[in-house]
PDB file of N, CA and C in Angstrom:
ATOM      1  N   UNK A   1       0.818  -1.194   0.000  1.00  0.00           N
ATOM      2  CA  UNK A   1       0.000   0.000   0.000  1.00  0.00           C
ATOM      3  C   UNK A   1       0.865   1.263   0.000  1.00  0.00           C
ATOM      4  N   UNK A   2       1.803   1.475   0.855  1.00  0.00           N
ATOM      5  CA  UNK A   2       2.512   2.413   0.751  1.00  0.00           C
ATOM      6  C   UNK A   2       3.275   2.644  -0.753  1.00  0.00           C
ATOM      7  N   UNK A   3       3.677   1.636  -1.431  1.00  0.00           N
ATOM      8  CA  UNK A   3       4.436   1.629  -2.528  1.00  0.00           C
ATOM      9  C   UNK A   3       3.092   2.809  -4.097  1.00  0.00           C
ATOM     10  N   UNK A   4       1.692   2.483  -3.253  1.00  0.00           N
ATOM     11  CA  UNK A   4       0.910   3.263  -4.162  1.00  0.00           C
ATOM     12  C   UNK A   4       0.898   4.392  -3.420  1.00  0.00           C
ATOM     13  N   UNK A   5       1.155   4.882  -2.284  1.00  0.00           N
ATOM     14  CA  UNK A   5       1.597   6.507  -2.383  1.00  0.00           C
ATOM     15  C   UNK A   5       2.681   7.040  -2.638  1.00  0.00           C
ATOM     16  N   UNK A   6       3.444   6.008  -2.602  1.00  0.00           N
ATOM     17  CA  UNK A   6       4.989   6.823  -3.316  1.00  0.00           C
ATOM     18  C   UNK A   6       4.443   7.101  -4.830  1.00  0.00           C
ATOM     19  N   UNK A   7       3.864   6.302  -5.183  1.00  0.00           N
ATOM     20  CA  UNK A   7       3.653   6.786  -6.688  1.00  0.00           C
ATOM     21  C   UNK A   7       2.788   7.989  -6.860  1.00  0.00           C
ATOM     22  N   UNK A   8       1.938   7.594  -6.347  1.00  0.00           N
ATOM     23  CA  UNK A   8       0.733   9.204  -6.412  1.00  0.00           C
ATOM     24  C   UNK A   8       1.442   9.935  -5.728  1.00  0.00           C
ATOM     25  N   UNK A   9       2.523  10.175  -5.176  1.00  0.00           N
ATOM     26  CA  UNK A   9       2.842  11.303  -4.215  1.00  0.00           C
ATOM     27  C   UNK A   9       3.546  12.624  -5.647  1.00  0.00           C
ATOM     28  N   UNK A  10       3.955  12.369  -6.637  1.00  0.00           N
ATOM     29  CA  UNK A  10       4.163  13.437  -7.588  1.00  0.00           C
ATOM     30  C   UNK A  10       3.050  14.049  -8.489  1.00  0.00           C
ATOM     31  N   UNK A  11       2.092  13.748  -8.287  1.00  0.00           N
ATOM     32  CA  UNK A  11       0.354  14.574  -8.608  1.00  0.00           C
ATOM     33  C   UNK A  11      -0.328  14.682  -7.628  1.00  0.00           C
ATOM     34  N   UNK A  12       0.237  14.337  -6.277  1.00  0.00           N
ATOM     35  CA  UNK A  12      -0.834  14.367  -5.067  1.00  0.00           C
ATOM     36  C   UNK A  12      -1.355  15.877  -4.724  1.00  0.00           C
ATOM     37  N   UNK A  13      -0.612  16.680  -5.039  1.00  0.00           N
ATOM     38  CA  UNK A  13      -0.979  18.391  -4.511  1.00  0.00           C
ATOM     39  C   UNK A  13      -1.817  18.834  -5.818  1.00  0.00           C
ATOM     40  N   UNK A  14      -3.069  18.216  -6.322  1.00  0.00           N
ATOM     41  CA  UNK A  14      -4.156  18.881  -7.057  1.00  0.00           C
ATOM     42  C   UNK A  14      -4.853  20.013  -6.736  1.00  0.00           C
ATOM     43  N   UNK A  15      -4.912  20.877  -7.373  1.00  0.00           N
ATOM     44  CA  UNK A  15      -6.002  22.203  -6.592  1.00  0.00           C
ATOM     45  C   UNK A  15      -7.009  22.036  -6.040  1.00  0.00           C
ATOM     46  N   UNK A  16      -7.625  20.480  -6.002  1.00  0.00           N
ATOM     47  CA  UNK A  16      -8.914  20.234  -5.202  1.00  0.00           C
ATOM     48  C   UNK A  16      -8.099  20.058  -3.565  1.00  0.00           C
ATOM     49  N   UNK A  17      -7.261  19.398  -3.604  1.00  0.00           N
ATOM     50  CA  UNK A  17      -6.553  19.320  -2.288  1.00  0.00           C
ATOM     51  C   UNK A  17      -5.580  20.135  -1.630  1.00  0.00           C
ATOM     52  N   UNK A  18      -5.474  21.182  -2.314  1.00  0.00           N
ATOM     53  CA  UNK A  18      -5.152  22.225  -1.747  1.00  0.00           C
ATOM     54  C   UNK A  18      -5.646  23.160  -1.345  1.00  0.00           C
ATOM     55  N   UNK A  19      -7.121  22.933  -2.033  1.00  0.00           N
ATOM     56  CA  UNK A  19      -8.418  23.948  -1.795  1.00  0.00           C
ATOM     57  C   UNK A  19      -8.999  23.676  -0.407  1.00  0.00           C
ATOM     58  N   UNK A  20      -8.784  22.029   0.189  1.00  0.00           N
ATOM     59  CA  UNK A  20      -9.249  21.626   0.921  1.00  0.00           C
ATOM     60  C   UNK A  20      -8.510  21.534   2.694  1.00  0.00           C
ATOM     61  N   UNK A  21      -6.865  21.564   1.524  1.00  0.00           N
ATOM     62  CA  UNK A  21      -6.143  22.004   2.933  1.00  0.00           C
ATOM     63  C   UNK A  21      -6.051  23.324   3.273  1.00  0.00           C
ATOM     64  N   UNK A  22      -6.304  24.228   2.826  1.00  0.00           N
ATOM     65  CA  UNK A  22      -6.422  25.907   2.741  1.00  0.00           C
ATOM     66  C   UNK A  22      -7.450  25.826   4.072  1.00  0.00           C
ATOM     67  N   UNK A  23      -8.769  25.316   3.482  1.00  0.00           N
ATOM     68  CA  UNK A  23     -10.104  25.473   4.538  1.00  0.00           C
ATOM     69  C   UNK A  23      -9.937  24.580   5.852  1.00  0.00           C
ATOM     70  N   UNK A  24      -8.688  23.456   5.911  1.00  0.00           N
ATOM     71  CA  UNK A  24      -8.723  22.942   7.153  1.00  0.00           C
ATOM     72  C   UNK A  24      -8.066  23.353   7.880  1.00  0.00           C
ATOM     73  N   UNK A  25      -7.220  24.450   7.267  1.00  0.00           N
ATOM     74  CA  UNK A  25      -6.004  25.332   8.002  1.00  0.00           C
ATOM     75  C   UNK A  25      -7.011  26.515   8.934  1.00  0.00           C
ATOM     76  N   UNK A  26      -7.800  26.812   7.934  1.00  0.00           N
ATOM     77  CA  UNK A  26      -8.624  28.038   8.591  1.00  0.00           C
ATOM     78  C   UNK A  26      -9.534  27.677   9.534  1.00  0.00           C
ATOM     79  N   UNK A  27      -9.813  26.395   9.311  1.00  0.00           N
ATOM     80  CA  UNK A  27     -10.499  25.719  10.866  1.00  0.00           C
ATOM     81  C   UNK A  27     -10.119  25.781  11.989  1.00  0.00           C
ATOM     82  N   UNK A  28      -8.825  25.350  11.470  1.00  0.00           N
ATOM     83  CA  UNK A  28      -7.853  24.755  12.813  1.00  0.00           C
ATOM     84  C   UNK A  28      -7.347  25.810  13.767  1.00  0.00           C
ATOM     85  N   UNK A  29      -7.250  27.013  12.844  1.00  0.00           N
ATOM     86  CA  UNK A  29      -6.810  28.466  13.233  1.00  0.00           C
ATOM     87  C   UNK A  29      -7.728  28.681  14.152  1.00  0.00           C
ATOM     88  N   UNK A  30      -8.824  28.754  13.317  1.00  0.00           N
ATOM     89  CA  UNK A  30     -10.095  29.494  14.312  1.00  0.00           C
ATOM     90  C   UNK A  30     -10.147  28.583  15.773  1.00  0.00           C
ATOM     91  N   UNK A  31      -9.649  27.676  15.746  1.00  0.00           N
ATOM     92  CA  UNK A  31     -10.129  27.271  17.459  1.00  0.00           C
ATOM     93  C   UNK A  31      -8.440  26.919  18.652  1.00  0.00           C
ATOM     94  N   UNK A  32      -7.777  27.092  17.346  1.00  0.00           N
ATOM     95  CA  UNK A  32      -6.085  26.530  18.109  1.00  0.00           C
ATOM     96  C   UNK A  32      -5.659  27.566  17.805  1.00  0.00           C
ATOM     97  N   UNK A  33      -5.023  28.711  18.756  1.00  0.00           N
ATOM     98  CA  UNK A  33      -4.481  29.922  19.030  1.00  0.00           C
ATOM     99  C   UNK A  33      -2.900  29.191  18.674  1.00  0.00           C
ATOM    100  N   UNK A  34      -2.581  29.257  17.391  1.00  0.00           N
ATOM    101  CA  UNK A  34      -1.428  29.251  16.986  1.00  0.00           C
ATOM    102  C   UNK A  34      -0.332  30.320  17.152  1.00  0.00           C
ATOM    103  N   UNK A  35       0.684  29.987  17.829  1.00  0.00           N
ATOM    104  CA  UNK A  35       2.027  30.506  18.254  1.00  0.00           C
ATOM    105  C   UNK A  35       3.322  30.360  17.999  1.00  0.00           C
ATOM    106  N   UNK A  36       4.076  30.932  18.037  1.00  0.00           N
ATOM    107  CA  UNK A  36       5.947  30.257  18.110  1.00  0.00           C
ATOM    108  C   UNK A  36       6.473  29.363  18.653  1.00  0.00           C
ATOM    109  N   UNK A  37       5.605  29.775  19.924  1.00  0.00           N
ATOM    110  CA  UNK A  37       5.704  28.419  21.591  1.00  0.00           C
ATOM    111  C   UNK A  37       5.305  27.194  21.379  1.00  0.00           C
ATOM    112  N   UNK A  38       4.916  26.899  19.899  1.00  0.00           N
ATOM    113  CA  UNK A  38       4.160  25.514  19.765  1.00  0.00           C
ATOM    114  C   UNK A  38       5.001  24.772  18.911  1.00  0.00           C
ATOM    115  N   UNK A  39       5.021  23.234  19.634  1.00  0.00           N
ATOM    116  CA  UNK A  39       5.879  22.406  18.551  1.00  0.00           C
ATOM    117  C   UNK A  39       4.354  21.459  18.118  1.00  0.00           C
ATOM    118  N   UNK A  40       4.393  21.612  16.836  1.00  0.00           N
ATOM    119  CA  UNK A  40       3.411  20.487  16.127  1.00  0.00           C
ATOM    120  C   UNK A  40       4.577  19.240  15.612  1.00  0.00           C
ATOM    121  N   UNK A  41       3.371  18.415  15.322  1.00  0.00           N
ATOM    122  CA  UNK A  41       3.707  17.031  15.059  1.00  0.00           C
ATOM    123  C   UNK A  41       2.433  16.564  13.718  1.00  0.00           C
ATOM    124  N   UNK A  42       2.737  16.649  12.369  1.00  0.00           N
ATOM    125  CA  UNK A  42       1.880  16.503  11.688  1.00  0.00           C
ATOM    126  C   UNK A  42       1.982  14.434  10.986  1.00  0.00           C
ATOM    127  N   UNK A  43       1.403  13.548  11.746  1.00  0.00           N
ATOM    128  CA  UNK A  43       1.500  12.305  11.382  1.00  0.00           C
ATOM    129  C   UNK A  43       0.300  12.173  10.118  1.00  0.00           C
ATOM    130  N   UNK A  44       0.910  11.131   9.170  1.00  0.00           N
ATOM    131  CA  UNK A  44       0.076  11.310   8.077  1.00  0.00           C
ATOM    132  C   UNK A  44       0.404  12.283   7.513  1.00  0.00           C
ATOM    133  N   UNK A  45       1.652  13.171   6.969  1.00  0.00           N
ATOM    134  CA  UNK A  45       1.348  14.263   6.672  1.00  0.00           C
ATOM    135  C   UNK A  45       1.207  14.775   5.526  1.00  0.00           C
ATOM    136  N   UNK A  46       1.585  13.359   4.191  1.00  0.00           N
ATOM    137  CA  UNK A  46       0.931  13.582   3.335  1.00  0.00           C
ATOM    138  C   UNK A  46       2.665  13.950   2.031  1.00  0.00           C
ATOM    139  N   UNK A  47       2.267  15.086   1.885  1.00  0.00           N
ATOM    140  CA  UNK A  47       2.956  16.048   1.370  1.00  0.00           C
ATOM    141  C   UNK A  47       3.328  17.512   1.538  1.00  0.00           C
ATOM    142  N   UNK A  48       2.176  17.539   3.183  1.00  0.00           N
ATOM    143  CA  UNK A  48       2.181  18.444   3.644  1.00  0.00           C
ATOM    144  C   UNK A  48       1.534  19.537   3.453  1.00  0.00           C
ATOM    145  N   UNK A  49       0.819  19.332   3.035  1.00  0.00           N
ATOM    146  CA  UNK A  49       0.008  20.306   2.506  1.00  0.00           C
ATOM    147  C   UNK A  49      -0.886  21.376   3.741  1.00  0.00           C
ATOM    148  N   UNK A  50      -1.106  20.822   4.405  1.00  0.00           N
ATOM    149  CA  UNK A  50      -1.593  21.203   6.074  1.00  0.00           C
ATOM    150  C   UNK A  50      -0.508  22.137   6.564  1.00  0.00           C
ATOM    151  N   UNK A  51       0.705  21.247   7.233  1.00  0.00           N
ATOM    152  CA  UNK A  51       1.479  21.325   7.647  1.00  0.00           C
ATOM    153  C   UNK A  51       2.107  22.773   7.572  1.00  0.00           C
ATOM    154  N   UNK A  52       2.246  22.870   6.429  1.00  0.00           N
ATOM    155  CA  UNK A  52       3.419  23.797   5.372  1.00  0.00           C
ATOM    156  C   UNK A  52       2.965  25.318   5.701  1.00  0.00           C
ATOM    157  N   UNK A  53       1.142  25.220   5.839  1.00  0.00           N
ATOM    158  CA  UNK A  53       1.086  26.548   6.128  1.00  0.00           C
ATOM    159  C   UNK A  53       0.843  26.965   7.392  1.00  0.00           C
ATOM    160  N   UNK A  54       0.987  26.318   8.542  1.00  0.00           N
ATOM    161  CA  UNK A  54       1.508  26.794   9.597  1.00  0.00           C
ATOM    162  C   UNK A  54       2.867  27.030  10.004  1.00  0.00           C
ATOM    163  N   UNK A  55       3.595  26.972   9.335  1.00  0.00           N
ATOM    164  CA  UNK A  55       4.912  26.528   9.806  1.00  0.00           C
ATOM    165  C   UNK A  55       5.412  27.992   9.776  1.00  0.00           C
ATOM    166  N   UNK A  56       5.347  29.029   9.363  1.00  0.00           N
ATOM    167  CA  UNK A  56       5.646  29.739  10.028  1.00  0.00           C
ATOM    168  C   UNK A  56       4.766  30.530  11.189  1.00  0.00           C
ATOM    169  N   UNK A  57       3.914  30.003  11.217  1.00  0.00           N
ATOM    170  CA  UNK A  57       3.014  30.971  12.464  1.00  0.00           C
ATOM    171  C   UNK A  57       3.015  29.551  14.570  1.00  0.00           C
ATOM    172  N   UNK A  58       3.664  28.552  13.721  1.00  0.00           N
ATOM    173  CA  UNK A  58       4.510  27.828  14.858  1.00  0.00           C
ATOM    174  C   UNK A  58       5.891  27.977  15.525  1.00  0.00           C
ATOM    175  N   UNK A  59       6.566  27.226  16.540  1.00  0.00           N
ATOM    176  CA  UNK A  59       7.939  27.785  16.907  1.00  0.00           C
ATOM    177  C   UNK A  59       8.337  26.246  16.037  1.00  0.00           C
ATOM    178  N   UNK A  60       7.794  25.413  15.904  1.00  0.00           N
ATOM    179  CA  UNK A  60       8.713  24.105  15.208  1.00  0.00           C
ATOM    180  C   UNK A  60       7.405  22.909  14.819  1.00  0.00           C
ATOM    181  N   UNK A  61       8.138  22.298  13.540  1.00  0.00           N
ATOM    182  CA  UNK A  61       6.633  21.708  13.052  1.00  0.00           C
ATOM    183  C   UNK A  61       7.748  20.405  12.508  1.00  0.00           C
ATOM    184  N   UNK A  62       7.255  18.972  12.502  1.00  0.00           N
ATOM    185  CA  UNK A  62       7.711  17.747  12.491  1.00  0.00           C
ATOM    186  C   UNK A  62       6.509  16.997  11.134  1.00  0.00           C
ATOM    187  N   UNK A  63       7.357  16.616  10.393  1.00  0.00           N
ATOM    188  CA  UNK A  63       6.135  15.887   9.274  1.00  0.00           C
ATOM    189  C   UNK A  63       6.663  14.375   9.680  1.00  0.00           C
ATOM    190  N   UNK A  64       5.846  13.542   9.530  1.00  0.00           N
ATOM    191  CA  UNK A  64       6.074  11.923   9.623  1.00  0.00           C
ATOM    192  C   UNK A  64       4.801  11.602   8.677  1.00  0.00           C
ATOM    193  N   UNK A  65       5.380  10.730   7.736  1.00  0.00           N
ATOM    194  CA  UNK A  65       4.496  10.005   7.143  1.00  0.00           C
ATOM    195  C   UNK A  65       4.849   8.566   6.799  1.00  0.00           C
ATOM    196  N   UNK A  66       4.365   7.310   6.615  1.00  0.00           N
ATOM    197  CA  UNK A  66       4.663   6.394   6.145  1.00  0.00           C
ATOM    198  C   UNK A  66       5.906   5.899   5.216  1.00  0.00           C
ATOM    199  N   UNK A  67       5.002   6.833   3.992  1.00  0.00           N
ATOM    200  CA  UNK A  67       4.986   6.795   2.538  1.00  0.00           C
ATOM    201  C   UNK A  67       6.752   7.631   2.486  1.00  0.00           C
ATOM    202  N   UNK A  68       7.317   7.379   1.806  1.00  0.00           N
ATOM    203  CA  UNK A  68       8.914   7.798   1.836  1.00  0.00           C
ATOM    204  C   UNK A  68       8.636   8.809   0.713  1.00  0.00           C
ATOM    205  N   UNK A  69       8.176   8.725  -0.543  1.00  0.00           N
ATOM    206  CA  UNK A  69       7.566   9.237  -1.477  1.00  0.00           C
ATOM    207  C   UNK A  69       6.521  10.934  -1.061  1.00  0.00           C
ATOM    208  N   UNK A  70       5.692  10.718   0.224  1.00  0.00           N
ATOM    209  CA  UNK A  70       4.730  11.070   0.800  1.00  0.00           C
ATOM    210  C   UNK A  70       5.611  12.675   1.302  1.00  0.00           C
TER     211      UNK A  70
END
């Protein structure tokens, strides 16, 4: 299974899923008072797409994903 996200992982950032990580960012904002003081830990993280745009409004951000590709 993992060997099929290494493969999809070089078309994985489609504008539908970036449209979608945009709006889960703005969720997450609205209820988690994001800071410098915060170390995140994004498991699953994909390609990062989440991740990427907090990273500067955190003090340190960690991606782990499976997928080596990912």
């Amino acid at each position: 299974m993992m060997e099929d996200f290494d493969k999809k992982s070089a078309e994985w950032d489609t504008p539908q899923r970036m449209k979608l990580a945009a709006i889960l960012y703005g969720k997450i904002s609205e209820v988690v008072p994001l800071n410098r003081s915060m170390s995140v830990l994004e498991y699953g993280c994909g390609t990062g797409l989440l991740g990427l745009q907090m990273a500067d409004r955190v003090g340190c951000i960690d991606f782990v994903d499976t997928s080596e590709g990912m």
